[in-house]
Protein backbone atom coordinates (compact mmCIF):
# COMPACT_ATOMS: atom_id res chain seq x y z
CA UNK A 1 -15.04 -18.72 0.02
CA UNK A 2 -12.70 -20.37 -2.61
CA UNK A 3 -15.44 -19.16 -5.32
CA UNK A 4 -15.49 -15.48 -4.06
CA UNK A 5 -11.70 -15.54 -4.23
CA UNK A 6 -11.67 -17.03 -7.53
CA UNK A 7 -14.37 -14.46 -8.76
CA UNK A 8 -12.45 -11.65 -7.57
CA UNK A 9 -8.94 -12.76 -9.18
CA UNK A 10 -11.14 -13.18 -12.48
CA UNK A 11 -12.09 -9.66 -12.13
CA UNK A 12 -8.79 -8.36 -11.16
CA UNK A 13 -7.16 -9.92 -14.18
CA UNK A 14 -9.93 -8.34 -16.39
CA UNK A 15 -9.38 -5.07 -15.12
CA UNK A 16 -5.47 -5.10 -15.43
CA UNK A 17 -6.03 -6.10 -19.15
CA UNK A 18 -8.95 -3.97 -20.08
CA UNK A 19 -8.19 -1.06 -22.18
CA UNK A 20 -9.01 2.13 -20.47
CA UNK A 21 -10.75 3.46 -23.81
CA UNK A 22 -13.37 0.73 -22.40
CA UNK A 23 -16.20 3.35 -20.54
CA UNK A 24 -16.78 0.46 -17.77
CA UNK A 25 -13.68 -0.60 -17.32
CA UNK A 26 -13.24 0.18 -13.81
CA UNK A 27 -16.33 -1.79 -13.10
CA UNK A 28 -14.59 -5.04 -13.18
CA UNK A 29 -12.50 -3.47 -10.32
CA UNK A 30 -15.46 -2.54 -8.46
CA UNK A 31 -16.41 -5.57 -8.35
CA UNK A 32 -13.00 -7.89 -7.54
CA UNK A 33 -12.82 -5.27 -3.99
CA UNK A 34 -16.48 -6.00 -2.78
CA UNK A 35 -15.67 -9.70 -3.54
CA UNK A 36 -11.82 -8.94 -2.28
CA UNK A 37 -13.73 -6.98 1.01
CA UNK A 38 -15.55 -10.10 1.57
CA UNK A 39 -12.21 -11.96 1.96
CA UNK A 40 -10.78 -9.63 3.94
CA UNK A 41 -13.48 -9.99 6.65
CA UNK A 42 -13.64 -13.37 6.83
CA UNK A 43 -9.54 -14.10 6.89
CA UNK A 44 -8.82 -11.20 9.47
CA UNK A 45 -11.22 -11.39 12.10
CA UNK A 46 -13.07 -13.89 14.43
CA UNK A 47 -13.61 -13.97 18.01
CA UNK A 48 -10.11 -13.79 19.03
CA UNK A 49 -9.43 -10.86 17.47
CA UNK A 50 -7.05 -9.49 14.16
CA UNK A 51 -5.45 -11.92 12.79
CA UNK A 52 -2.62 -9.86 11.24
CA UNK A 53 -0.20 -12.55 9.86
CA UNK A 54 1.67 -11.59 6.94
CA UNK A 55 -0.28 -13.03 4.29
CA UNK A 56 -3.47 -11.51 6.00
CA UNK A 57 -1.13 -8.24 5.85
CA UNK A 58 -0.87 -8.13 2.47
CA UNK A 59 -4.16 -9.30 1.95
CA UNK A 60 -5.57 -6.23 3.96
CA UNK A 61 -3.08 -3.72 2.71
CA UNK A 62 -3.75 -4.61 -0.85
CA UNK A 63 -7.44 -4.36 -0.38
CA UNK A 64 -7.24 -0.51 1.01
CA UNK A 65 -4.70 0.03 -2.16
CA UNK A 66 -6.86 -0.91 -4.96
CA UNK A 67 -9.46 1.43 -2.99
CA UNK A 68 -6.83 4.36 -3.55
CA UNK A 69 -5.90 3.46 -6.62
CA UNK A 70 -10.23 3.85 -8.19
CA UNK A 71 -9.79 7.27 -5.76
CA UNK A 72 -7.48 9.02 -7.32
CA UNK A 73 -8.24 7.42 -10.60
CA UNK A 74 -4.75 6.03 -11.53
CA UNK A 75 -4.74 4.08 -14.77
CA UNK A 76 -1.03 3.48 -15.54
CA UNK A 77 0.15 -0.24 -15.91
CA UNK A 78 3.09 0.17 -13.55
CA UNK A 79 0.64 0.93 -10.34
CA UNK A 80 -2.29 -1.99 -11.74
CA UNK A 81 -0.21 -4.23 -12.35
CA UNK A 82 2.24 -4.76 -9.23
CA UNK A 83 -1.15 -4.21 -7.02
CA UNK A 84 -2.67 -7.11 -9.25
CA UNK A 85 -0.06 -8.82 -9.05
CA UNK A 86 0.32 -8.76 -4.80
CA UNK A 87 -3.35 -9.06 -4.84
CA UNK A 88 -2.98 -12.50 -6.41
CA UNK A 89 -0.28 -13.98 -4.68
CA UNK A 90 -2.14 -13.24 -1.17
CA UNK A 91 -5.51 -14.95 -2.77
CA UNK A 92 -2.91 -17.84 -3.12
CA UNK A 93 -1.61 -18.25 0.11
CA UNK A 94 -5.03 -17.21 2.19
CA UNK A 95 -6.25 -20.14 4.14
CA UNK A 96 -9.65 -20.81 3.09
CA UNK A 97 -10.18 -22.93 6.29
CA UNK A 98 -12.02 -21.14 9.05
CA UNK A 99 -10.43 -23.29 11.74
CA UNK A 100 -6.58 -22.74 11.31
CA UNK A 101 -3.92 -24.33 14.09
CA UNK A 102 -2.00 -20.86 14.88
CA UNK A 103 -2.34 -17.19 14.57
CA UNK A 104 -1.17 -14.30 16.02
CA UNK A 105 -3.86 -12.79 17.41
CA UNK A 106 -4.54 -9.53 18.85
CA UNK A 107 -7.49 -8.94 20.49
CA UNK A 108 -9.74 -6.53 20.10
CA UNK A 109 -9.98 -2.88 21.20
CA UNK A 110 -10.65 0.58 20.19
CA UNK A 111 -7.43 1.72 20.84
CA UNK A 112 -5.74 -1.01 18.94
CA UNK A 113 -8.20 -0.97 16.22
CA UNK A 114 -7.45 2.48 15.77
CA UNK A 115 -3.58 1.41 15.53
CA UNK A 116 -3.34 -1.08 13.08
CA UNK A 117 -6.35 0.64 10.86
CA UNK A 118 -3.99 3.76 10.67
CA UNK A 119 -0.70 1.54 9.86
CA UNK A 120 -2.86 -0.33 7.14
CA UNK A 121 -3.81 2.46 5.42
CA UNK A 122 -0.66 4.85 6.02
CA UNK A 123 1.08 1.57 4.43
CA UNK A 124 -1.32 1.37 1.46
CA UNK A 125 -1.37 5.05 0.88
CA UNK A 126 2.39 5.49 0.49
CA UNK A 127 2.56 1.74 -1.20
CA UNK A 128 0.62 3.45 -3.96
CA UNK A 129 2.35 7.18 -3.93
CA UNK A 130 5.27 4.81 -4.81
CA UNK A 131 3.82 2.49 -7.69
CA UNK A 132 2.53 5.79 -9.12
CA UNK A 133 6.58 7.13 -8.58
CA UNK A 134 7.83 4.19 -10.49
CA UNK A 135 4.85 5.25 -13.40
CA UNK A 136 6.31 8.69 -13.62
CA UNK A 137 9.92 7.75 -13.42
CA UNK A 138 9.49 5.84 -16.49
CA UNK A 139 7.63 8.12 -18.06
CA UNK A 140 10.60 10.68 -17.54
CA UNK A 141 12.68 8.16 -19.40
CA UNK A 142 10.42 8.26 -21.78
CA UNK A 143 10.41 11.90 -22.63
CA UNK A 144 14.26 11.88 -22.38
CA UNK A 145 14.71 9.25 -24.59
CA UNK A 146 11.86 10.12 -27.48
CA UNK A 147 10.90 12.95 -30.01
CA UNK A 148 7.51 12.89 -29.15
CA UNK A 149 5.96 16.59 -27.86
CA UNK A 150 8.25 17.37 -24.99
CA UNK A 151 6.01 20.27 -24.16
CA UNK A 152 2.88 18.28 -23.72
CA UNK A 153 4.80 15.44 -21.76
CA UNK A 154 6.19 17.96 -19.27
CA UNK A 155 3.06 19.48 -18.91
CA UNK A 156 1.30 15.83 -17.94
CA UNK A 157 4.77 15.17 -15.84
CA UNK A 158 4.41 18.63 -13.67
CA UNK A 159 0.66 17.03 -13.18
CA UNK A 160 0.82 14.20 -12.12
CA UNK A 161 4.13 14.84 -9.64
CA UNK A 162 1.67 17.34 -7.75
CA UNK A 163 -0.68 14.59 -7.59
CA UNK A 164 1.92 12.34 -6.13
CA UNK A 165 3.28 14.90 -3.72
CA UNK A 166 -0.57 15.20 -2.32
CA UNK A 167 -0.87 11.63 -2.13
CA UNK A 168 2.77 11.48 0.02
CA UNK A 169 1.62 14.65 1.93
CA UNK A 170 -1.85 11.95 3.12
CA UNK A 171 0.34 9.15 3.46
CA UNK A 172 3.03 10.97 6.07
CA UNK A 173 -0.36 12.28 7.63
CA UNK A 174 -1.47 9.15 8.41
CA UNK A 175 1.75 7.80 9.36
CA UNK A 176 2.55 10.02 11.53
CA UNK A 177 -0.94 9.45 13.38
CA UNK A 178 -0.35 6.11 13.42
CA UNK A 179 3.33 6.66 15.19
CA UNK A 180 1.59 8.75 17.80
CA UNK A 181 -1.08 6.49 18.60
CA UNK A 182 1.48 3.64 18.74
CA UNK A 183 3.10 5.43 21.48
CA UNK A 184 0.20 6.10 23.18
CA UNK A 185 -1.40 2.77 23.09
CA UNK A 186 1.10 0.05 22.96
CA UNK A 187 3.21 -0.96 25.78
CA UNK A 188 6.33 -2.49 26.00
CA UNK A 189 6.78 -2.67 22.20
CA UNK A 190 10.66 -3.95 22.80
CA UNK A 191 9.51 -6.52 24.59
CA UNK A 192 7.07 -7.90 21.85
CA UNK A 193 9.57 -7.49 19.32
CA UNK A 194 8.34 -4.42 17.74
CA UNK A 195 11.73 -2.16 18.55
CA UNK A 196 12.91 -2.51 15.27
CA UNK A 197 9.85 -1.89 13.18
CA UNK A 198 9.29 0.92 15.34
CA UNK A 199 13.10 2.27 13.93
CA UNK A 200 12.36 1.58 10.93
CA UNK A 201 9.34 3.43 10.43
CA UNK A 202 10.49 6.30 12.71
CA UNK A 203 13.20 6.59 9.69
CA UNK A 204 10.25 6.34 7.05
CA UNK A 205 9.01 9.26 8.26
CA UNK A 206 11.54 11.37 8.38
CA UNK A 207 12.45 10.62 4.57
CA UNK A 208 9.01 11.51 3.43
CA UNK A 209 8.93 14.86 5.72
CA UNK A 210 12.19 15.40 4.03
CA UNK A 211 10.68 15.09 0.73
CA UNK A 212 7.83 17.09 1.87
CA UNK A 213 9.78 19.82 3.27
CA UNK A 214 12.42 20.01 0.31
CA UNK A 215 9.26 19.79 -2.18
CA UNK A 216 7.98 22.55 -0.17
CA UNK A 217 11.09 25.27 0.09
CA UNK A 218 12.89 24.05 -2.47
CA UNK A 219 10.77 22.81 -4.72
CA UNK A 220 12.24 19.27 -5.27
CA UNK A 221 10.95 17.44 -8.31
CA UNK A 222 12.02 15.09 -10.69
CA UNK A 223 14.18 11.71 -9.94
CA UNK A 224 14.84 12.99 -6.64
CA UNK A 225 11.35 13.40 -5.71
CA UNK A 226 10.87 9.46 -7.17
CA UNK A 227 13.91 8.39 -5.26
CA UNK A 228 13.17 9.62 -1.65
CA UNK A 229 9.55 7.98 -2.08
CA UNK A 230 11.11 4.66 -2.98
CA UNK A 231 13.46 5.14 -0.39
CA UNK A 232 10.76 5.98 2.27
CA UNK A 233 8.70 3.11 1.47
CA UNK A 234 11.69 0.40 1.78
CA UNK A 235 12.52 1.42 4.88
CA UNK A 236 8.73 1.02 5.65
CA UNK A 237 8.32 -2.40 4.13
CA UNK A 238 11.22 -3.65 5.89
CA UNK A 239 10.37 -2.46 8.89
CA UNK A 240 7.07 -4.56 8.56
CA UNK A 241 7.12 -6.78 6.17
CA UNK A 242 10.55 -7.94 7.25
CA UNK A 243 9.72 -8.24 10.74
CA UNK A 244 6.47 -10.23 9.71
CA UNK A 245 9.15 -12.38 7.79
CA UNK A 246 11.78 -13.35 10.23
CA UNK A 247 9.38 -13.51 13.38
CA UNK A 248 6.43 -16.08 11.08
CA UNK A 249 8.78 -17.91 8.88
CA UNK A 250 12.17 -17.98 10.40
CA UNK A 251 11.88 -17.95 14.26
């Protein structure tokens, strides 16, 4: 397992570096998420069930994110390299021995399946819609701040913000469908310390309906668009992430 790790950090590092002029460049990426896939299998599952501890988290979510990313064919440096960049610190901190002392396990079933495979990839889908919101914010500093052709630049702006309002538009999808099936399928979630993620995702969701809403009658673009997505995804990560963070490491 160590080599397969190694193999797919290797290929990582050679896509983030390649230049995009290169026709197979995106073949190196291909290649790390098979290898990265295989890692994913074996560090999130055995018999027990998921085992969905934070580095496993971020292992999983970055996996479904570097999917996205080949999807909807984003090449800018500021989404490659923070995914890269998450990607290795979880090949880092992955136990590469099968028989570990703890996890938090949760056992398998359909219904939870379908939960936390709808919370992964709501989280990865609106993890990327923001990377790709940081890209275009700085390419709007750019344009303010250059003499290049301000025509063309707005043109490729206006472009790729409707890309990033389709992406948001999947992500709140998903989100929402993972709410819903949260409520349907888990029990008790105050009681297994899941109140506050629940809050803070409830208020994830309104932001990015917000910004859906706004983009939609009002046609909200620009630094505002960029600043609700960061804003939506905070919430998100904290709600998860930081949970994952006080309840592992600090309780």
């Amino acid at each position: 397992m160590l080599i397969i790790i190694v193999a797919s950090a290797l290929l990582y590092v050679a896509w983030l570096v390649a230049e995009p002029k290169f026709k197979y460049f995106n073949y190196f990426a291909y290649a790390a998420w098979i290898l990265h896939a295989a890692v994913c299998f074996y560090s999130l599952f055995d018999e027990n069930g998921w085992k969905l501890h934070i580095v496993n988290a971020i292992l999983f979510v970055s996996w479904l994110s570097v999917l996205l990313v080949l999807i909807f064919k984003l090449t800018s440096t500021w989404v490659k390299f923070p995914l890269v960049f998450f990607v290795l610190i979880a090949f880092v901190l992955v136990d590469v021995n099968p028989v570990l002392a703890y996890h938090h396990y949760q056992e398998f079933s359909w219904q939870l399946d379908l939960h936390i495979s709808l919370s992964m990839l709501a989280y990865s889908i609106l993890s990327v819609a923001t990377l790709y919101a940081v890209s275009l914010w700085v390419q709007i500093k750019k344009i303010k701040n250059s003499n290049f052709d301000i025509g063309k630049g707005l043109v490729s702006i206006i472009d790729e913000e409707k890309k990033l309002f389709y992406i948001i538009i999947l992500g709140w999808l998903v989100l929402s469908m993972s709410l819903i099936s949260g409520v349907i399928f888990i029990d008790s979630f105050l009681q297994q310390h899941l109140g506050h993620k629940v809050v803070f995702s409830i208020l994830a969701w309104l932001i990015f309906g917000t910004l859906i809403f706004g983009r939609m009658t009002r046609g909200w673009r620009g630094e505002k668009l960029i600043t609700l997505t960061i804003m939506g995804m905070t919430l998100l990560a904290t709600g998860y992430l930081g949970s994952k963070i006080v309840l592992e490491w600090l309780i």
